[in-house]
PDB file of N, CA and C in Angstrom:
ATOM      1  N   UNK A   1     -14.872   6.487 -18.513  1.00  0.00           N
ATOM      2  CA  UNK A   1     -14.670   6.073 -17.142  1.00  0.00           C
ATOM      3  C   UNK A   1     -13.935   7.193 -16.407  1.00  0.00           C
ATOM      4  N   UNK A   2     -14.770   7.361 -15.491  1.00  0.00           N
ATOM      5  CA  UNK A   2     -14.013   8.700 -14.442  1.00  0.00           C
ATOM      6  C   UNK A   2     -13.007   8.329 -13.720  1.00  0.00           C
ATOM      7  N   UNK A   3     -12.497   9.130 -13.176  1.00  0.00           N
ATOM      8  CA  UNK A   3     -11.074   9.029 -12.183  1.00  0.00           C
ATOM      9  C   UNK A   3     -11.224   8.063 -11.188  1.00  0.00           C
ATOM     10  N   UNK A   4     -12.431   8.286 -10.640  1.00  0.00           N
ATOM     11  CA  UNK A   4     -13.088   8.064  -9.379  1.00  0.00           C
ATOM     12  C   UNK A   4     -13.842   6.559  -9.496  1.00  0.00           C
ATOM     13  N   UNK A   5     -14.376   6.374 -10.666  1.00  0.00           N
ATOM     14  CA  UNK A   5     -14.458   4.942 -10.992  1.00  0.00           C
ATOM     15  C   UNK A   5     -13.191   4.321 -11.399  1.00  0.00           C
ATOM     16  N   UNK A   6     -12.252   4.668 -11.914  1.00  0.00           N
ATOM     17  CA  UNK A   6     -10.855   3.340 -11.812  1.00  0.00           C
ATOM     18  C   UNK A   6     -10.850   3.701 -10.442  1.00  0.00           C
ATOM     19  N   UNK A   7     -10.006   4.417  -9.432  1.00  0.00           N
ATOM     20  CA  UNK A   7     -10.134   4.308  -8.106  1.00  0.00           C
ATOM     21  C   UNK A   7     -10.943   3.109  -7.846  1.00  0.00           C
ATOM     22  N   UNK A   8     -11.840   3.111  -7.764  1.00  0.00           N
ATOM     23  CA  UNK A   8     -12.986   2.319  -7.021  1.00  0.00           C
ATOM     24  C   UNK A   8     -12.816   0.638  -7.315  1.00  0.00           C
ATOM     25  N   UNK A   9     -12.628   0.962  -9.314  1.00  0.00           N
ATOM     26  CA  UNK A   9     -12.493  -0.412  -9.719  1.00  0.00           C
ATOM     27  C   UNK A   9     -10.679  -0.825  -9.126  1.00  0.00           C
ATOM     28  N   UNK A  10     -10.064  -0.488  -8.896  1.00  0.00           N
ATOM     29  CA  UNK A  10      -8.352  -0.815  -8.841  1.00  0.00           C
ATOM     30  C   UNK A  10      -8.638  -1.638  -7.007  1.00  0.00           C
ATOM     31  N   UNK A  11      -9.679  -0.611  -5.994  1.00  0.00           N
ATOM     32  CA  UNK A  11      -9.573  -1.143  -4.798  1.00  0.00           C
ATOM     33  C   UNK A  11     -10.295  -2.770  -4.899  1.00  0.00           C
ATOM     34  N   UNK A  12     -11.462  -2.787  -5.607  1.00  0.00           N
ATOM     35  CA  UNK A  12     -11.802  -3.945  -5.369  1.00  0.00           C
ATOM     36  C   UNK A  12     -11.245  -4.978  -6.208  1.00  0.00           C
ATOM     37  N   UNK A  13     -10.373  -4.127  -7.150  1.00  0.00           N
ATOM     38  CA  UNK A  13      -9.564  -5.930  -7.835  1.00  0.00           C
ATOM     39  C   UNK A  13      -8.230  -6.181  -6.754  1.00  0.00           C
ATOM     40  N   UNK A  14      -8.106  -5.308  -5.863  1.00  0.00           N
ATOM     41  CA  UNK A  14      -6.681  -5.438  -5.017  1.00  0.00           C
ATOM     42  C   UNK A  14      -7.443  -6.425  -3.928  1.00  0.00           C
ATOM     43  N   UNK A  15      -8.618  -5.660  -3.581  1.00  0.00           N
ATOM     44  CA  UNK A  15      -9.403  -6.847  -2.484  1.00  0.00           C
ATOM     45  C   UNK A  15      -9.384  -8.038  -2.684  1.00  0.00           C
ATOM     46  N   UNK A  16     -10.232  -8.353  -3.845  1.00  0.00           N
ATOM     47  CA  UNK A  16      -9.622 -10.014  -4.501  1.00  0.00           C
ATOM     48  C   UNK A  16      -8.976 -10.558  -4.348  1.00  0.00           C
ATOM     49  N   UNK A  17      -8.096  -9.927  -5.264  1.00  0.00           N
ATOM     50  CA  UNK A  17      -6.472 -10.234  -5.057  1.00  0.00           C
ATOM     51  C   UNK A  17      -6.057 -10.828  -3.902  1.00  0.00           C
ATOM     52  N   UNK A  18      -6.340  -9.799  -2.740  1.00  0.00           N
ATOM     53  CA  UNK A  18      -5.575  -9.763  -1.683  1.00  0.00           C
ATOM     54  C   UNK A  18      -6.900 -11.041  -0.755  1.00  0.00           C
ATOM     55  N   UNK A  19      -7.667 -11.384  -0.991  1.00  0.00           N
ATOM     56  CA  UNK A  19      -9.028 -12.153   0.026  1.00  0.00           C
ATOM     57  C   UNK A  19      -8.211 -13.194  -0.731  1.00  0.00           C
ATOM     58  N   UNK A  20      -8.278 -13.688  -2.272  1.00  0.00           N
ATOM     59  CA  UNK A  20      -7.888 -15.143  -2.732  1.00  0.00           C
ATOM     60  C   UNK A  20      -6.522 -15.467  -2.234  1.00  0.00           C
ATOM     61  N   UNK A  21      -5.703 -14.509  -1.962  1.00  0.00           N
ATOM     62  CA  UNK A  21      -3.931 -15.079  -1.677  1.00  0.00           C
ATOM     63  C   UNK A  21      -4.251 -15.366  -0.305  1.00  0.00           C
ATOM     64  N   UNK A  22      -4.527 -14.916   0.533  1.00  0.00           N
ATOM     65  CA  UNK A  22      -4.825 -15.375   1.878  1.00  0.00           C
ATOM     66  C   UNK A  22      -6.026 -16.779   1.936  1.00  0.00           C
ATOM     67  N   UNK A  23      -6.246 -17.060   1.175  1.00  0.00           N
ATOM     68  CA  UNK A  23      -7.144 -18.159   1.259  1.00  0.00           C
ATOM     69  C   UNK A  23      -6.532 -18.907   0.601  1.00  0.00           C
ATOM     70  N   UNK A  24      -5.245 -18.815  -0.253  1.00  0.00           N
ATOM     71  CA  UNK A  24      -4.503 -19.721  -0.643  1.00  0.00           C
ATOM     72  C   UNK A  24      -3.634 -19.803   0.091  1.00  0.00           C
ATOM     73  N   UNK A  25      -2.987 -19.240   1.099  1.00  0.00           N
ATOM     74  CA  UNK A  25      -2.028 -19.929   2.177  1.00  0.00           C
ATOM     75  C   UNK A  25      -2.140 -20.785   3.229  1.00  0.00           C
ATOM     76  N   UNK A  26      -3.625 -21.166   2.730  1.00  0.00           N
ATOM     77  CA  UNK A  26      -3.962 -22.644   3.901  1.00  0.00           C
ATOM     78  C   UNK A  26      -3.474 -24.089   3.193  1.00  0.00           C
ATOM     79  N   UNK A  27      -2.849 -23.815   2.247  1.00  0.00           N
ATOM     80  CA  UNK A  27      -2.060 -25.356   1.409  1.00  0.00           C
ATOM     81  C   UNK A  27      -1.130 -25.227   1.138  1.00  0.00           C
ATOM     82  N   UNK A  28      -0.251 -25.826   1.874  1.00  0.00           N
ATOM     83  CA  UNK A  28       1.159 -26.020   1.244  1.00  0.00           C
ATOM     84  C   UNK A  28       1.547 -26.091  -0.594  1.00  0.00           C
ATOM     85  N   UNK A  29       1.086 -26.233  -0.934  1.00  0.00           N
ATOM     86  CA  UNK A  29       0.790 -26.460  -2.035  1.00  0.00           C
ATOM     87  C   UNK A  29       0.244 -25.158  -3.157  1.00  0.00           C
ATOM     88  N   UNK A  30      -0.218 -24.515  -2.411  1.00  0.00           N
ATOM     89  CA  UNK A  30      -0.881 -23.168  -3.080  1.00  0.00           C
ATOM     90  C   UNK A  30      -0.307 -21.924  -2.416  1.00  0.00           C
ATOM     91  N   UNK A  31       0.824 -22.163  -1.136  1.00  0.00           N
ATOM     92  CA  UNK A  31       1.260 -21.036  -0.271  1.00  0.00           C
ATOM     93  C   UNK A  31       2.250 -19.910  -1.166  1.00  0.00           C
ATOM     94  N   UNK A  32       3.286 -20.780  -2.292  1.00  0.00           N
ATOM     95  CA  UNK A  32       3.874 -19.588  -3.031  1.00  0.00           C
ATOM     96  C   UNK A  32       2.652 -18.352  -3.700  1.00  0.00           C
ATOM     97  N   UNK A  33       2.136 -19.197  -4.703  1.00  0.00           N
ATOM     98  CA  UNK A  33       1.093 -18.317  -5.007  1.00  0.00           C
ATOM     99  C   UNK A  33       0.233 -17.329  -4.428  1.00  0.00           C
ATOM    100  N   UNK A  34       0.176 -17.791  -3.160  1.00  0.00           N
ATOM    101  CA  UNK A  34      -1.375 -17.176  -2.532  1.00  0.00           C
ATOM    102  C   UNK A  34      -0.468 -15.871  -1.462  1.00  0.00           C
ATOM    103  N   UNK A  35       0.695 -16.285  -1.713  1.00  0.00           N
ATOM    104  CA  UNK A  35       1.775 -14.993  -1.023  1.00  0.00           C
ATOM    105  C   UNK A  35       1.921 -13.921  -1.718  1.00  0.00           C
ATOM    106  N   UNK A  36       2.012 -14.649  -3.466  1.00  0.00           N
ATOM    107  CA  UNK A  36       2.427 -13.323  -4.022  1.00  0.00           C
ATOM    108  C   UNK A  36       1.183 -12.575  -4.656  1.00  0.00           C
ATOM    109  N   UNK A  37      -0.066 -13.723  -4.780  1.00  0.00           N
ATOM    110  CA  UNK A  37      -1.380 -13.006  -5.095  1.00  0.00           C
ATOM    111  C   UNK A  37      -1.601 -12.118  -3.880  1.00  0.00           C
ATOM    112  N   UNK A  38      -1.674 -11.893  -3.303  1.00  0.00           N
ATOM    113  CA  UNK A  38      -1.952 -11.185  -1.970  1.00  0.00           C
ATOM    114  C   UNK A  38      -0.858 -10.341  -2.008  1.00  0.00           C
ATOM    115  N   UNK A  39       0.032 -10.272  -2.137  1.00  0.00           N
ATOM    116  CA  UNK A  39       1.426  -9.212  -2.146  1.00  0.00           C
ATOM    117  C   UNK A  39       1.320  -7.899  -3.872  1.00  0.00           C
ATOM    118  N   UNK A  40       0.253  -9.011  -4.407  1.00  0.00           N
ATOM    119  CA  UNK A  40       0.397  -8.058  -5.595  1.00  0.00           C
ATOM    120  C   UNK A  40      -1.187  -7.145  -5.377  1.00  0.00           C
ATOM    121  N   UNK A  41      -1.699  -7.581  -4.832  1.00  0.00           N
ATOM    122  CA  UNK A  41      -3.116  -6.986  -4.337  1.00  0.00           C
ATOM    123  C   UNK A  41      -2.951  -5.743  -3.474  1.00  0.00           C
ATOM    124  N   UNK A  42      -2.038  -6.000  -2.287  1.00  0.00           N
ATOM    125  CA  UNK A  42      -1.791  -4.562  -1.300  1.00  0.00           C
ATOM    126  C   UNK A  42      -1.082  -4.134  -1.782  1.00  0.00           C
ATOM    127  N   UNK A  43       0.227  -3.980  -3.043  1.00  0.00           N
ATOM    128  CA  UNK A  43       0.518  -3.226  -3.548  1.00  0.00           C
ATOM    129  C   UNK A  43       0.108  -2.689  -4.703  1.00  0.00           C
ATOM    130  N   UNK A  44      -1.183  -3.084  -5.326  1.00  0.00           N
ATOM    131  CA  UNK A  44      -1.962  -2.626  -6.008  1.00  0.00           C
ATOM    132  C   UNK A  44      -2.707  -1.440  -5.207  1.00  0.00           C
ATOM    133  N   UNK A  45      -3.329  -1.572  -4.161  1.00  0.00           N
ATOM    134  CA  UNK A  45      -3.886  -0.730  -3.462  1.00  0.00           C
ATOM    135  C   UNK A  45      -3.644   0.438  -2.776  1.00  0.00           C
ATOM    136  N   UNK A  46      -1.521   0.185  -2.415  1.00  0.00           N
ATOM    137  CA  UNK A  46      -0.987   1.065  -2.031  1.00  0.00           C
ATOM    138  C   UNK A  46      -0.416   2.106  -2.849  1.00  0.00           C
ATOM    139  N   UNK A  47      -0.163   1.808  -4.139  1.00  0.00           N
ATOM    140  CA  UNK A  47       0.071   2.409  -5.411  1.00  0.00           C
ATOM    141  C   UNK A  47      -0.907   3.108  -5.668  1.00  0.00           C
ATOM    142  N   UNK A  48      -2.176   2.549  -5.734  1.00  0.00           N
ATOM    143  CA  UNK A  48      -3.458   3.696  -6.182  1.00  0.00           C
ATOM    144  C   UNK A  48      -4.017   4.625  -5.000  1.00  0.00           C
ATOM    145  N   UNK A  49      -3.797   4.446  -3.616  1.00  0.00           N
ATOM    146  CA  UNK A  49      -3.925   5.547  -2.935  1.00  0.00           C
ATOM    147  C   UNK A  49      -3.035   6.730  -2.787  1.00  0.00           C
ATOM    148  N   UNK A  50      -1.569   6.293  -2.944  1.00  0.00           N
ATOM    149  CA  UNK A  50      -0.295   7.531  -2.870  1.00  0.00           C
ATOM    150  C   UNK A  50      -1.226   7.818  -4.695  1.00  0.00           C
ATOM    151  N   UNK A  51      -1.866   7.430  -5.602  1.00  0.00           N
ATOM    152  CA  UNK A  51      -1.570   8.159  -6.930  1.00  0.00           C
ATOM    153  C   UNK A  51      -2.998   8.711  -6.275  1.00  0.00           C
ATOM    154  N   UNK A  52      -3.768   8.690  -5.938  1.00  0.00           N
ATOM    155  CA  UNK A  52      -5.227   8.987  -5.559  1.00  0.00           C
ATOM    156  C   UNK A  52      -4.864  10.284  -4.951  1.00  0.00           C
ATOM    157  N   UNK A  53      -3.884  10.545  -4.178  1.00  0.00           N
ATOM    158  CA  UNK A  53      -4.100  11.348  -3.249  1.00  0.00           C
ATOM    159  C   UNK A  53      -2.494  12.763  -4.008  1.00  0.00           C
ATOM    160  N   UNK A  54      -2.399  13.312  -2.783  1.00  0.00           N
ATOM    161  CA  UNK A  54      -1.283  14.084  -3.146  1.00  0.00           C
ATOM    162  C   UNK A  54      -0.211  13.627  -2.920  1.00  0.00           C
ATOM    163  N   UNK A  55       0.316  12.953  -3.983  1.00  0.00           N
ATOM    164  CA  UNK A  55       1.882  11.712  -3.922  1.00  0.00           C
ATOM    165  C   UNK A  55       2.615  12.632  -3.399  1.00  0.00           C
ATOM    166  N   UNK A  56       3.477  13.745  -3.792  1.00  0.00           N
ATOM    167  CA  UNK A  56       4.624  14.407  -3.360  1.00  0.00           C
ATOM    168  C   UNK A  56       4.637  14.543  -1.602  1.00  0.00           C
ATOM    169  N   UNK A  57       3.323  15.019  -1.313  1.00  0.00           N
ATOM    170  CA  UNK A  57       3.053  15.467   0.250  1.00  0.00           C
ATOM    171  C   UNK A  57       3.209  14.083   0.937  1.00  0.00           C
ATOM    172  N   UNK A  58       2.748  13.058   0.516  1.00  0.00           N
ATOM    173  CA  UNK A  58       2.850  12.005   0.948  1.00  0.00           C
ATOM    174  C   UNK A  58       4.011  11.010   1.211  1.00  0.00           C
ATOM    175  N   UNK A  59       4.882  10.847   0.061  1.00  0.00           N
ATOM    176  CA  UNK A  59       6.070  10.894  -0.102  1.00  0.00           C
ATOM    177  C   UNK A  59       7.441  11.360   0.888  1.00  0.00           C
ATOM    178  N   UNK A  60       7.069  12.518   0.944  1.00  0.00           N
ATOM    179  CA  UNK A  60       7.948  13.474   2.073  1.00  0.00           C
ATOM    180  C   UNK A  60       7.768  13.077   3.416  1.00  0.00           C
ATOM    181  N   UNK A  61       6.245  12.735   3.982  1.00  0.00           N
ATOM    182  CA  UNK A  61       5.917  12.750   5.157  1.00  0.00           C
ATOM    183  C   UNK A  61       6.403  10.760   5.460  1.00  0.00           C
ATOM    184  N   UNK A  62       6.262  10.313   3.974  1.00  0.00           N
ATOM    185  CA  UNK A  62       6.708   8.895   4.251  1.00  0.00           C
ATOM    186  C   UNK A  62       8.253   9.162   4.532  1.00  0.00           C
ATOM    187  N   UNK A  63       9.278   9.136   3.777  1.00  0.00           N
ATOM    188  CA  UNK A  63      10.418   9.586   4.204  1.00  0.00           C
ATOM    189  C   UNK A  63      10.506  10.176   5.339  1.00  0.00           C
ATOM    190  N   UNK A  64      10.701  10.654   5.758  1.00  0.00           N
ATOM    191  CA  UNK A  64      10.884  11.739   6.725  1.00  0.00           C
ATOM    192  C   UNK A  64       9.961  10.956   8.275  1.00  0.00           C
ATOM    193  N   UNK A  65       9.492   9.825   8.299  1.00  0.00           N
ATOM    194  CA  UNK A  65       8.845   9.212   9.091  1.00  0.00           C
ATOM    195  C   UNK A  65       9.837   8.052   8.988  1.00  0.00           C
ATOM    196  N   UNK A  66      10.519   7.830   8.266  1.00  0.00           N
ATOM    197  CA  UNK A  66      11.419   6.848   8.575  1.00  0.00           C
ATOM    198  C   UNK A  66      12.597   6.740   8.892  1.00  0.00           C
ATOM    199  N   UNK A  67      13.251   8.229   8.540  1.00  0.00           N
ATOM    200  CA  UNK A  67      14.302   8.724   8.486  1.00  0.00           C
ATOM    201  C   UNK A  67      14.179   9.562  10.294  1.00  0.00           C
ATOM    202  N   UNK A  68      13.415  10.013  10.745  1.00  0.00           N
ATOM    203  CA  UNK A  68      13.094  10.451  12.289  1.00  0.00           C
ATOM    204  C   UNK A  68      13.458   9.458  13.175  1.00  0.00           C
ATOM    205  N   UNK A  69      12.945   8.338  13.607  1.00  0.00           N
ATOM    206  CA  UNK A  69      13.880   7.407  14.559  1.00  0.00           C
ATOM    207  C   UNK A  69      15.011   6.792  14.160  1.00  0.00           C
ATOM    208  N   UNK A  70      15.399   7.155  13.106  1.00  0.00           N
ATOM    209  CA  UNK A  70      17.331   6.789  13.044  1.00  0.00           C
ATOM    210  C   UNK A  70      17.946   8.209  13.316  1.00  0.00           C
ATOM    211  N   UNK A  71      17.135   9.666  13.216  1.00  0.00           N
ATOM    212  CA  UNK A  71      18.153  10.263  13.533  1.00  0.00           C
ATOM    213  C   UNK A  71      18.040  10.889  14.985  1.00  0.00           C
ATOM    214  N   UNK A  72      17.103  10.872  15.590  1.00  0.00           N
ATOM    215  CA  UNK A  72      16.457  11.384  16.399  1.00  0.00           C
ATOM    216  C   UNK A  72      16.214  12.986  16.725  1.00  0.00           C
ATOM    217  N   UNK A  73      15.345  13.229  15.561  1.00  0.00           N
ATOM    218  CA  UNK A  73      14.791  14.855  15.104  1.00  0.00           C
ATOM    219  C   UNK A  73      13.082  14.617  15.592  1.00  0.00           C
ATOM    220  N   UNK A  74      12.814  13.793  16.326  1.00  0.00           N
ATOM    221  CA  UNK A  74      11.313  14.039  16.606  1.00  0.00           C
ATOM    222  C   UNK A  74      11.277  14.714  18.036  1.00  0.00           C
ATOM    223  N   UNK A  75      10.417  15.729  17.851  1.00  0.00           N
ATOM    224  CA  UNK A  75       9.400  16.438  16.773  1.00  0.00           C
ATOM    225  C   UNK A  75      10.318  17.391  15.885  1.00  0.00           C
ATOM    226  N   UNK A  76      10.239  17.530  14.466  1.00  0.00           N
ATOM    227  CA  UNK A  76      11.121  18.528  14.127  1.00  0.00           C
ATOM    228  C   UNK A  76      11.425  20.057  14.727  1.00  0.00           C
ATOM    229  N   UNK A  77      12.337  20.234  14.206  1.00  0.00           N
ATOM    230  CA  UNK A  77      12.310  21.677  14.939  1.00  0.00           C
ATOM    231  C   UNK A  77      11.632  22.813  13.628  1.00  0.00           C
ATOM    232  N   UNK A  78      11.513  22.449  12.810  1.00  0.00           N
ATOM    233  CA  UNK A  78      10.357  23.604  12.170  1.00  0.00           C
ATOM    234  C   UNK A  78       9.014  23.401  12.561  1.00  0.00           C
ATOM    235  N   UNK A  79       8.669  23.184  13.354  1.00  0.00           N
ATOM    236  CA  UNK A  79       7.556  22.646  13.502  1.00  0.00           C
ATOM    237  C   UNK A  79       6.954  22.909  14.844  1.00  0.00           C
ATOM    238  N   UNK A  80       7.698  23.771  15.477  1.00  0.00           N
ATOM    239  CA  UNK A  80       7.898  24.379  16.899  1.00  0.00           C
ATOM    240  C   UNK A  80       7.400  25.468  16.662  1.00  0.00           C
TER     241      UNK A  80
END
């Protein structure tokens, strides 16, 4: 199994995941579950795209996007 097929297979078990938990929050009754099935689905998905892609670059630009409106450095100044 190639790289590129887990990729592929990881998005559509997160889809699942994430289509059945939202279809379980129409019952009181099924709403814990269908919160955290769905919570474990987009972070299934968000995990395999930062590993899919270039984590470190990604990483930095995540930080540093969150850390910019608390300090107020936008636009950086290396970047001028």
């Amino acid at each position: 199994m190639s790289t590129s097929d887990f990729i592929n297979l990881a998005y559509i078990v997160a889809s699942i995941l994430f289509v059945f938990g939202i279809k379980m929050l129409g019952s009181a009754q099924t709403a814990r579950r269908g919160n955290l099935l769905s919570s474990v689905g987009m972070l299934l998905a968000i995990v395999v795209t930062l590993l899919a892609s270039d984590f470190t670059l990604r990483l930095y630009h995540c930080w540093f996007g969150f850390l910019d409106p608390l300090s107020g450095c936008w636009p950086p100044k290396w970047s001028e």
